[in-house]
N, C-alpha and C. Protein backbone atom coordinates (compact mmCIF):
# COMPACT_ATOMS: atom_id res chain seq x y z
N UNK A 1 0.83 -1.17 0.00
CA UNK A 1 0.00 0.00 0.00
C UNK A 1 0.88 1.24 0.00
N UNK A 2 1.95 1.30 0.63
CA UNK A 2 2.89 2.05 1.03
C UNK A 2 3.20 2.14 -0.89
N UNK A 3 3.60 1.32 -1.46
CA UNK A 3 4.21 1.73 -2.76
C UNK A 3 3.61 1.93 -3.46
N UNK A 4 2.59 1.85 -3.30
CA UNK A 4 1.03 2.71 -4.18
C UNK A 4 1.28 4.02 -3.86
N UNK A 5 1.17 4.01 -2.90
CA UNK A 5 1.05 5.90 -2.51
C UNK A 5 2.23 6.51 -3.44
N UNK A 6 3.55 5.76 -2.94
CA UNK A 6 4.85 6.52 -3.48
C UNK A 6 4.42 6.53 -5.12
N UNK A 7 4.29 5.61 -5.67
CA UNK A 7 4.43 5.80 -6.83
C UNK A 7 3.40 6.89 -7.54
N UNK A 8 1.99 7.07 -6.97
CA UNK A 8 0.82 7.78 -7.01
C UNK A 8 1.82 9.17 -6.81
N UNK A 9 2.33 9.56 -5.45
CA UNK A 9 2.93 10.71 -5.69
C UNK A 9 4.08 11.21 -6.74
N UNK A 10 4.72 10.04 -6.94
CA UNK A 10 5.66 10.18 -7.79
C UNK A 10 5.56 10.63 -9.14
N UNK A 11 3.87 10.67 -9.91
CA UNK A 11 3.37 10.58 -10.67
C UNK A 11 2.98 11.70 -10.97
N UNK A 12 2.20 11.85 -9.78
CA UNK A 12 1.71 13.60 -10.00
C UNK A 12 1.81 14.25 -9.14
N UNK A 13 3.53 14.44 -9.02
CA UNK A 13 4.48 15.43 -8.60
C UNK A 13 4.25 16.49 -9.76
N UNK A 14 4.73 16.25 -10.85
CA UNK A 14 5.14 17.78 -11.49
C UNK A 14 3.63 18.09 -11.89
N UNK A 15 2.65 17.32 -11.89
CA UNK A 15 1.44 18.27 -12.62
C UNK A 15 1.03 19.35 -10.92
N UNK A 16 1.17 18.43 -9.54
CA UNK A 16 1.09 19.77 -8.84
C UNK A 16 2.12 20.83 -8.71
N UNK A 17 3.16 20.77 -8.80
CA UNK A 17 4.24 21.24 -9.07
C UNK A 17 4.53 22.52 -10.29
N UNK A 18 3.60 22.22 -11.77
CA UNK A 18 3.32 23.11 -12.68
C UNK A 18 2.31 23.84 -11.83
N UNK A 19 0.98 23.20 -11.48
CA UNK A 19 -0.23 24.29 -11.14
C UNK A 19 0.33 24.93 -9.94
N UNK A 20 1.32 25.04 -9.41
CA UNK A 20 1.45 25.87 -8.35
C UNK A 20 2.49 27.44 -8.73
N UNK A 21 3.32 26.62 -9.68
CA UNK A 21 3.99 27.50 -10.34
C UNK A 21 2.84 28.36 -11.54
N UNK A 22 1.86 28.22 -12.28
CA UNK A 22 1.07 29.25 -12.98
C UNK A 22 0.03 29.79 -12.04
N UNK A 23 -0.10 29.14 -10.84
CA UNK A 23 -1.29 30.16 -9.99
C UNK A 23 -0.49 31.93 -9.50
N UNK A 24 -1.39 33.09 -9.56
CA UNK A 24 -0.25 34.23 -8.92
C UNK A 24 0.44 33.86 -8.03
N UNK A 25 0.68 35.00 -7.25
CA UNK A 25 1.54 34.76 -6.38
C UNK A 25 0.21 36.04 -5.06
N UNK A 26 -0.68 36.57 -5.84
CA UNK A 26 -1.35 37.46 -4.55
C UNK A 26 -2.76 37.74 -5.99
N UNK A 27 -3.47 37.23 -4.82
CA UNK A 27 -4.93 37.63 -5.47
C UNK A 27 -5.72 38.65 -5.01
N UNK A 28 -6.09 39.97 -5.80
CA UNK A 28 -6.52 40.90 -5.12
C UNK A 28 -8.19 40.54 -5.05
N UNK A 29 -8.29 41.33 -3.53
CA UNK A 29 -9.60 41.59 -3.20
C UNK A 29 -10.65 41.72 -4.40
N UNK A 30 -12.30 41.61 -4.21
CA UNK A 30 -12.44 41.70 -5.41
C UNK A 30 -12.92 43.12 -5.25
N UNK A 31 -13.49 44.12 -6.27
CA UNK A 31 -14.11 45.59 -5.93
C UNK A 31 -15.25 45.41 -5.03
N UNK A 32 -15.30 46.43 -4.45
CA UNK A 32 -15.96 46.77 -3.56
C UNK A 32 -17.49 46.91 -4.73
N UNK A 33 -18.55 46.58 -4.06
CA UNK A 33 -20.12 46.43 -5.01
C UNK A 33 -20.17 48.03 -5.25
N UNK A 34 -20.53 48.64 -3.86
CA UNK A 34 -20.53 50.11 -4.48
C UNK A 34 -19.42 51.30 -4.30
N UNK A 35 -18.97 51.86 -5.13
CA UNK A 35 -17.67 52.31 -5.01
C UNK A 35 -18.35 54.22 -4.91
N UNK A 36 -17.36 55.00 -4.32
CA UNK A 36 -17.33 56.56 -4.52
C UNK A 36 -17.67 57.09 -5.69
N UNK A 37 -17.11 56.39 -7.10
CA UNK A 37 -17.55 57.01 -8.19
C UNK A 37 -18.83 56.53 -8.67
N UNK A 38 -19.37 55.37 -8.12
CA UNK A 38 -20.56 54.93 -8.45
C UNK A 38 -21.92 55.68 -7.99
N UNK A 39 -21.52 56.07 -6.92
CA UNK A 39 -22.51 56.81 -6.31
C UNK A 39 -22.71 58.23 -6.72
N UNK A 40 -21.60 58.77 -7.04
CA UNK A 40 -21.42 60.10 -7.31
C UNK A 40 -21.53 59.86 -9.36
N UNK A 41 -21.94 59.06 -9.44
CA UNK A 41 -22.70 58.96 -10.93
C UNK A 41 -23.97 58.60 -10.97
N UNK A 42 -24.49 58.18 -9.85
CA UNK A 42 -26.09 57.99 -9.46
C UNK A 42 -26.75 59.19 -9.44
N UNK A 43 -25.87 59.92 -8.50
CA UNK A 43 -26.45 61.19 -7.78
C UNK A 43 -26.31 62.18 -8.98
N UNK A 44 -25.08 62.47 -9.80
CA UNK A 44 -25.56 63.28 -11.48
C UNK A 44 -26.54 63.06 -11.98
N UNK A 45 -26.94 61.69 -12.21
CA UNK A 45 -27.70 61.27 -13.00
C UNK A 45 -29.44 61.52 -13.19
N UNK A 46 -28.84 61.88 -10.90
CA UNK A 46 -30.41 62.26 -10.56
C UNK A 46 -30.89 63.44 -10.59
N UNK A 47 -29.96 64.53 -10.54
CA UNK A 47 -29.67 65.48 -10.59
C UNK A 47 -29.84 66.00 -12.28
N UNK A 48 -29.19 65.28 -13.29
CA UNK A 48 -29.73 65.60 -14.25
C UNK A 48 -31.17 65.17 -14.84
N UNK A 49 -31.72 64.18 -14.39
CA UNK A 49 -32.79 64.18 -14.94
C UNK A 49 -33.91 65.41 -13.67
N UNK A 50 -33.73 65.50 -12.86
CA UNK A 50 -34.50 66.64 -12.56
C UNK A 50 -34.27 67.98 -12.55
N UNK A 51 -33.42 68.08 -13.15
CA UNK A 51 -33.09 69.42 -14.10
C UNK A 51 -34.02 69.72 -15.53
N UNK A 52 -33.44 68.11 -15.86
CA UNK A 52 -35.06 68.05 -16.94
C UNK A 52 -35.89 68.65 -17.15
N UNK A 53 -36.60 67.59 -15.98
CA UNK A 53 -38.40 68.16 -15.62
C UNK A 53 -38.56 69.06 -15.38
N UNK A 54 -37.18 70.37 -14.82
CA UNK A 54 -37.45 71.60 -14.24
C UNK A 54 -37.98 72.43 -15.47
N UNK A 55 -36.89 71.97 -16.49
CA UNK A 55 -36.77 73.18 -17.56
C UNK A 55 -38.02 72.80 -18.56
N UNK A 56 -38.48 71.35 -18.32
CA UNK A 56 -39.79 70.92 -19.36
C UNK A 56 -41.33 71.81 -18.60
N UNK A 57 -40.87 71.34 -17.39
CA UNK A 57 -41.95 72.18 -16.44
C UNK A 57 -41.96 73.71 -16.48
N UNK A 58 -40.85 74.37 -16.76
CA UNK A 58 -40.79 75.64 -17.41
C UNK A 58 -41.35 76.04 -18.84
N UNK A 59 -40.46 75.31 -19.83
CA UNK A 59 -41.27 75.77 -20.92
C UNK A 59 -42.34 75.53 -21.12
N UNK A 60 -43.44 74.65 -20.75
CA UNK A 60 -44.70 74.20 -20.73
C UNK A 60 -45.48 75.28 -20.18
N UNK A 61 -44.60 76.01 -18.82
CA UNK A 61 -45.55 77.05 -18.32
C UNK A 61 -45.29 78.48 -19.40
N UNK A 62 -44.31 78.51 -20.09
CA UNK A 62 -43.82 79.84 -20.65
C UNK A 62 -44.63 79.31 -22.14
N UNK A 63 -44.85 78.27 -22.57
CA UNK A 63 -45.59 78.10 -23.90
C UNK A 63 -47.35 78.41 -23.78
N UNK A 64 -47.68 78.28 -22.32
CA UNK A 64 -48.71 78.24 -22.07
C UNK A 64 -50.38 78.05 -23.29
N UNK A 65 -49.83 76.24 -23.36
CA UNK A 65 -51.34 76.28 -24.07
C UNK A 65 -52.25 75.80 -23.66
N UNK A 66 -53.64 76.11 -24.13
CA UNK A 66 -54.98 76.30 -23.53
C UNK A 66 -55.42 74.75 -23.40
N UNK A 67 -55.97 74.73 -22.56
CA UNK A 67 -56.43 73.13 -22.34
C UNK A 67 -57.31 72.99 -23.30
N UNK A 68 -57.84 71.22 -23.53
CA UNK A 68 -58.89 71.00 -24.46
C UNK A 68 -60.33 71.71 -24.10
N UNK A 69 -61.13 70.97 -22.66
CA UNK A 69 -61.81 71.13 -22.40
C UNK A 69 -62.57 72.76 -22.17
N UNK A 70 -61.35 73.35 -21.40
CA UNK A 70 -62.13 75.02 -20.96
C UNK A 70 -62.32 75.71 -22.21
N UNK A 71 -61.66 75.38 -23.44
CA UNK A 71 -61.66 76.73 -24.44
C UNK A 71 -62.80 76.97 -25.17
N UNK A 72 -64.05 75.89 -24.75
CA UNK A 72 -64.97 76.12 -25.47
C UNK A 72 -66.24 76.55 -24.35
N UNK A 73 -66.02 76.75 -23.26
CA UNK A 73 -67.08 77.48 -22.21
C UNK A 73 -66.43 78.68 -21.54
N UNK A 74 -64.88 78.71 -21.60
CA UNK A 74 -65.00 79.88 -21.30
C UNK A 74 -63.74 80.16 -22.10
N UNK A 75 -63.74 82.01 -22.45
CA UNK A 75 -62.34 82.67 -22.87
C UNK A 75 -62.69 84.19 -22.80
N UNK A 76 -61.26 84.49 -22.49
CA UNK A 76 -61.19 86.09 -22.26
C UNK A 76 -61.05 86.22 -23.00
N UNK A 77 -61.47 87.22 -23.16
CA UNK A 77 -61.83 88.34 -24.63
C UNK A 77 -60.32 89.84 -24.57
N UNK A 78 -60.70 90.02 -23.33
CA UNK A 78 -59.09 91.11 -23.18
C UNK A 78 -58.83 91.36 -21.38
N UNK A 79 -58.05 91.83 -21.40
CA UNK A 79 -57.56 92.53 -20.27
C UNK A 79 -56.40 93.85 -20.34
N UNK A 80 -56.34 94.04 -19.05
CA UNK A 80 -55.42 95.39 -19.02
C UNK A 80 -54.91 95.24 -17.41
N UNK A 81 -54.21 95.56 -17.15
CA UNK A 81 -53.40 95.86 -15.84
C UNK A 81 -53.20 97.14 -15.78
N UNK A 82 -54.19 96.47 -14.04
CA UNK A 82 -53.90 98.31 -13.36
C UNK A 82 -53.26 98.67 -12.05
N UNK A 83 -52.20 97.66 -12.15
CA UNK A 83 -51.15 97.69 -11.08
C UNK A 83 -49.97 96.73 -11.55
N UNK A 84 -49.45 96.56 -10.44
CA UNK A 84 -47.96 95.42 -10.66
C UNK A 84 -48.21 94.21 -10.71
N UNK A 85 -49.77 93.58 -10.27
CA UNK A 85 -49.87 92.35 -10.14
C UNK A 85 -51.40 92.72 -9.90
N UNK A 86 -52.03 93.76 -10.28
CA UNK A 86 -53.78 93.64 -10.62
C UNK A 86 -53.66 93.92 -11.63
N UNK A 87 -54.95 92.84 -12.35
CA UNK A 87 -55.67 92.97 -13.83
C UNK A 87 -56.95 93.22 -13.65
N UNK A 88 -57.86 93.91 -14.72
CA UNK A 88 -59.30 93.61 -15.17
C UNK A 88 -59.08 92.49 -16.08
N UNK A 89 -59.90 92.41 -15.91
CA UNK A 89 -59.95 90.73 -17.59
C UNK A 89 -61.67 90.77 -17.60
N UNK A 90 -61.85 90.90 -19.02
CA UNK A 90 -63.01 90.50 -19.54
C UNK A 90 -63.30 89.38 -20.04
N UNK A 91 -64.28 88.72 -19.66
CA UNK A 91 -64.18 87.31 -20.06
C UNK A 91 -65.65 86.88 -20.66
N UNK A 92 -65.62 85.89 -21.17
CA UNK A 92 -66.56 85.38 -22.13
C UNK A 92 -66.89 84.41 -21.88
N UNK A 93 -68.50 83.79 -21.14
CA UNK A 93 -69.24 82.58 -20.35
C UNK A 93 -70.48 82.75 -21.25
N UNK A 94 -70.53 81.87 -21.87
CA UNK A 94 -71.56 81.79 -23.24
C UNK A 94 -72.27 83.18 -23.33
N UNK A 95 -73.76 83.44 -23.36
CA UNK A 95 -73.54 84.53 -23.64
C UNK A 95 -73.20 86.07 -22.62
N UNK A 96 -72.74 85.74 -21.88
CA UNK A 96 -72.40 86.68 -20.63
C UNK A 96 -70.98 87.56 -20.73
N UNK A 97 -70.79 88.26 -20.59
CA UNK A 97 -69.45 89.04 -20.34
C UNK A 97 -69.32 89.13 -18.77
N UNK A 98 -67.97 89.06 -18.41
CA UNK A 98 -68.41 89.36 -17.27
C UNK A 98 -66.55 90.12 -17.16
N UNK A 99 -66.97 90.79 -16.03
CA UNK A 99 -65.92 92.36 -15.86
C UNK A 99 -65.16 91.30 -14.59
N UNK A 100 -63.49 90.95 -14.62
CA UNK A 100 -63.57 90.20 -13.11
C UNK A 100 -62.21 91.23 -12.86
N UNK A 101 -61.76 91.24 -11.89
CA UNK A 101 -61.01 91.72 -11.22
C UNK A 101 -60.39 90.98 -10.12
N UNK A 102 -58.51 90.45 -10.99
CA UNK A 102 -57.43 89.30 -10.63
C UNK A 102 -56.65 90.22 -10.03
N UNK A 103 -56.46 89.97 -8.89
CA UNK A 103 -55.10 90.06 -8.00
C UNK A 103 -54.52 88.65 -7.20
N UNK A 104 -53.27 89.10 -7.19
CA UNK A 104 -52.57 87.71 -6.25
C UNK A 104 -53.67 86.77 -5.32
N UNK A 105 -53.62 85.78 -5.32
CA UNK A 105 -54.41 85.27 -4.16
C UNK A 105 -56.33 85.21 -4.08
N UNK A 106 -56.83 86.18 -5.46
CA UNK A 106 -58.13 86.52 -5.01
C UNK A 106 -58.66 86.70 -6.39
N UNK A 107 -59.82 86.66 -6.83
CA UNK A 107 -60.66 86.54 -8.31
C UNK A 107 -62.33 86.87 -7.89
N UNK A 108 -62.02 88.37 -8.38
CA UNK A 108 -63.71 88.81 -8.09
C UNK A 108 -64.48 89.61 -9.14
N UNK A 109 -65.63 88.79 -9.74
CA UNK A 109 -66.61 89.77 -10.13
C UNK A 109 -66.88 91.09 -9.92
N UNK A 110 -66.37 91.99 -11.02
CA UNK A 110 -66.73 92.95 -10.97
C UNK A 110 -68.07 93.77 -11.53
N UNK A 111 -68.46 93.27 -12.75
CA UNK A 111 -69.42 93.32 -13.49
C UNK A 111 -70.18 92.30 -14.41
N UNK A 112 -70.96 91.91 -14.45
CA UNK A 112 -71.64 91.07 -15.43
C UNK A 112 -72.66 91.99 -16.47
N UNK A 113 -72.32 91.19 -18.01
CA UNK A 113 -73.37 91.95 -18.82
C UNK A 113 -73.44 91.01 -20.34
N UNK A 114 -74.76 91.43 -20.30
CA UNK A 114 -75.01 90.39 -22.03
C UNK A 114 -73.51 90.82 -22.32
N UNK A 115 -73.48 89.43 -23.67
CA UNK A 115 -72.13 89.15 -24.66
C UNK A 115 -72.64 90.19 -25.68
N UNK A 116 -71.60 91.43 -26.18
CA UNK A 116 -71.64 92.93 -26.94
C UNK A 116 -70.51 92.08 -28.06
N UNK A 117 -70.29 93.00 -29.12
CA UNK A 117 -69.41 92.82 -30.23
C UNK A 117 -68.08 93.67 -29.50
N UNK A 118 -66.66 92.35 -30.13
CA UNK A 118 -65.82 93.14 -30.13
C UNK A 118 -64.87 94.50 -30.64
N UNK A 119 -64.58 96.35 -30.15
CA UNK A 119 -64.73 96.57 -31.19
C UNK A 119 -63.56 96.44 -32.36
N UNK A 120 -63.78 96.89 -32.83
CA UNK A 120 -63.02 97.25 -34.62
C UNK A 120 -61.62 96.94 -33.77
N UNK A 121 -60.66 95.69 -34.70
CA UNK A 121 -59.21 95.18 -34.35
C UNK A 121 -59.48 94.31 -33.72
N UNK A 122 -58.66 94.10 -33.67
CA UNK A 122 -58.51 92.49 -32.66
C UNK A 122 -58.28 92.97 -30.58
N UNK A 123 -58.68 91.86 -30.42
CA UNK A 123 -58.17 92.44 -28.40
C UNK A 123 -56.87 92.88 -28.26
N UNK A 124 -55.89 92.07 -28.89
CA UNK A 124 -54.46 92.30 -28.61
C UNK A 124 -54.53 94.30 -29.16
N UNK A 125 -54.69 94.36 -29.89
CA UNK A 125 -54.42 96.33 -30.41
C UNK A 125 -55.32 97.30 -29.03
N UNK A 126 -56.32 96.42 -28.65
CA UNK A 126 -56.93 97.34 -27.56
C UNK A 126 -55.96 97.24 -26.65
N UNK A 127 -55.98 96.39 -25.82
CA UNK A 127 -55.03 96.32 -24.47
C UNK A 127 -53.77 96.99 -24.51
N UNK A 128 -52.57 96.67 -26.08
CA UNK A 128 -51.63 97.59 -26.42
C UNK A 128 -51.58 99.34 -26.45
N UNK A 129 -53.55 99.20 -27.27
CA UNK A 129 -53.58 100.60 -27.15
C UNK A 129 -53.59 101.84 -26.06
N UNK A 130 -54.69 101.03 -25.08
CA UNK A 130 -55.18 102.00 -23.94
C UNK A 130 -56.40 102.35 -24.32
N UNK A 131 -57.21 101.63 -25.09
CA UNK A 131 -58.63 101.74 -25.69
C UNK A 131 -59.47 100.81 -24.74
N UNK A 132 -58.92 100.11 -24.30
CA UNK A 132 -59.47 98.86 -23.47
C UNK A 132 -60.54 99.59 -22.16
N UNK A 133 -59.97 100.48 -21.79
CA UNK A 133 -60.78 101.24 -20.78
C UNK A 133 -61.90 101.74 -21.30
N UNK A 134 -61.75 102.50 -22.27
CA UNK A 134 -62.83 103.71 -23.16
C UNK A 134 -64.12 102.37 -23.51
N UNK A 135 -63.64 101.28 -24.34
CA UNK A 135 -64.01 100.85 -24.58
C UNK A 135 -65.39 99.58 -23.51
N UNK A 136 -64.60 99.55 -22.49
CA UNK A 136 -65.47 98.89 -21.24
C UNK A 136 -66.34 100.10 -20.56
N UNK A 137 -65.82 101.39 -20.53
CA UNK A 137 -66.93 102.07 -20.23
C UNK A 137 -67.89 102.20 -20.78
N UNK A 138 -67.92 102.42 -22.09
CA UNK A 138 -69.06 102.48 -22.96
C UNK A 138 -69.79 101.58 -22.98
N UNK A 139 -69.51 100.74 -22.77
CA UNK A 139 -70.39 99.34 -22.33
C UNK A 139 -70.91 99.37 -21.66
N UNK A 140 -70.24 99.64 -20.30
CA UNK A 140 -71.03 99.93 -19.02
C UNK A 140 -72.16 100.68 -18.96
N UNK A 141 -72.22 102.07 -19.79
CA UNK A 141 -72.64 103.08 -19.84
C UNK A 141 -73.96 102.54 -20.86
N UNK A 142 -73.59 101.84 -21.85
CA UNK A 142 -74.66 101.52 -22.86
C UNK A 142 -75.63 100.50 -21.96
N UNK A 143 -75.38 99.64 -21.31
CA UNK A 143 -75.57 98.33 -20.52
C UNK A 143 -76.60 99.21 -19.26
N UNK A 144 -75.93 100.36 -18.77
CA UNK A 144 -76.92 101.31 -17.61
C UNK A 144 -78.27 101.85 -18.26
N UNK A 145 -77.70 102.62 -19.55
CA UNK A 145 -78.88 103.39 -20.32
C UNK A 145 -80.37 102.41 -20.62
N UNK A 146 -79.73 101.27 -20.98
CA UNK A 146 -81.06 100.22 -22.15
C UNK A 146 -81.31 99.02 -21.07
């Protein structure tokens, strides 16, 4: 039994002998799962996509278009500003006009009156002009008389 073994070792001496000689000599650790730069490419990543949404969420508000549903029951017809952050706005509720008066925080009826013709030009040339006033008084005034 004894010369079984010897010869068994004797045998495959050099094949352990090669595999010890091609294994390294130092096996490094393996990487760490999450590393400093990994994280700090997560966190860009998150960072850029909600930069995104900021600037999509911006131009969406600066393109400002009209929803499907409201544009056919209600639309302003014009406005004018008569402060830094108050408007009149005239607005258009089937056949109703109605006079409202927008400031920060608050939205109030000022006048209601049958739907009148708009006059001569378009709204945008009134409000530019400073006709927008002349023009709502006379209304008012026609709207008191009849």
């Amino acid at each position: 039994m004894h010369i079984r073994t010897l010869l068994l070792a004797i045998l495959y001496f050099p094949f352990v002998a090669w595999a010890e000689m091609t294994r390294p000599a130092y096996i490094p650790a393996p990487p760490a799962a999450v590393s400093t730069s990994s994280v700090m490419q997560i966190i860009l990543s998150l960072v850029l996509v909600l930069a995104a949404v900021a600037v999509v969420a911006w131009i969406m508000k600066r393109i400002n278009l009209p929803q499907q549903g409201a544009a056919s029951l209600l639309k302003v017809v014009s406005g004018v500003a008569v402060g830094p952050r108050e408007r009149v706005v005239l607005m258009e509720v089937n056949d109703t006009w109605l006079v409202v008066g927008v400031a920060p925080g608050q939205v109030r009826t000022l006048h209601s009156m049958p739907k009148g013709n708009v006059p001569a030009g378009s709204h945008n040339d009134t409000v530019h002009n400073g006709k927008f006033q002349v023009w709502l008084k006379q209304m008012v005034e026609k709207r008191n008389a009849g």
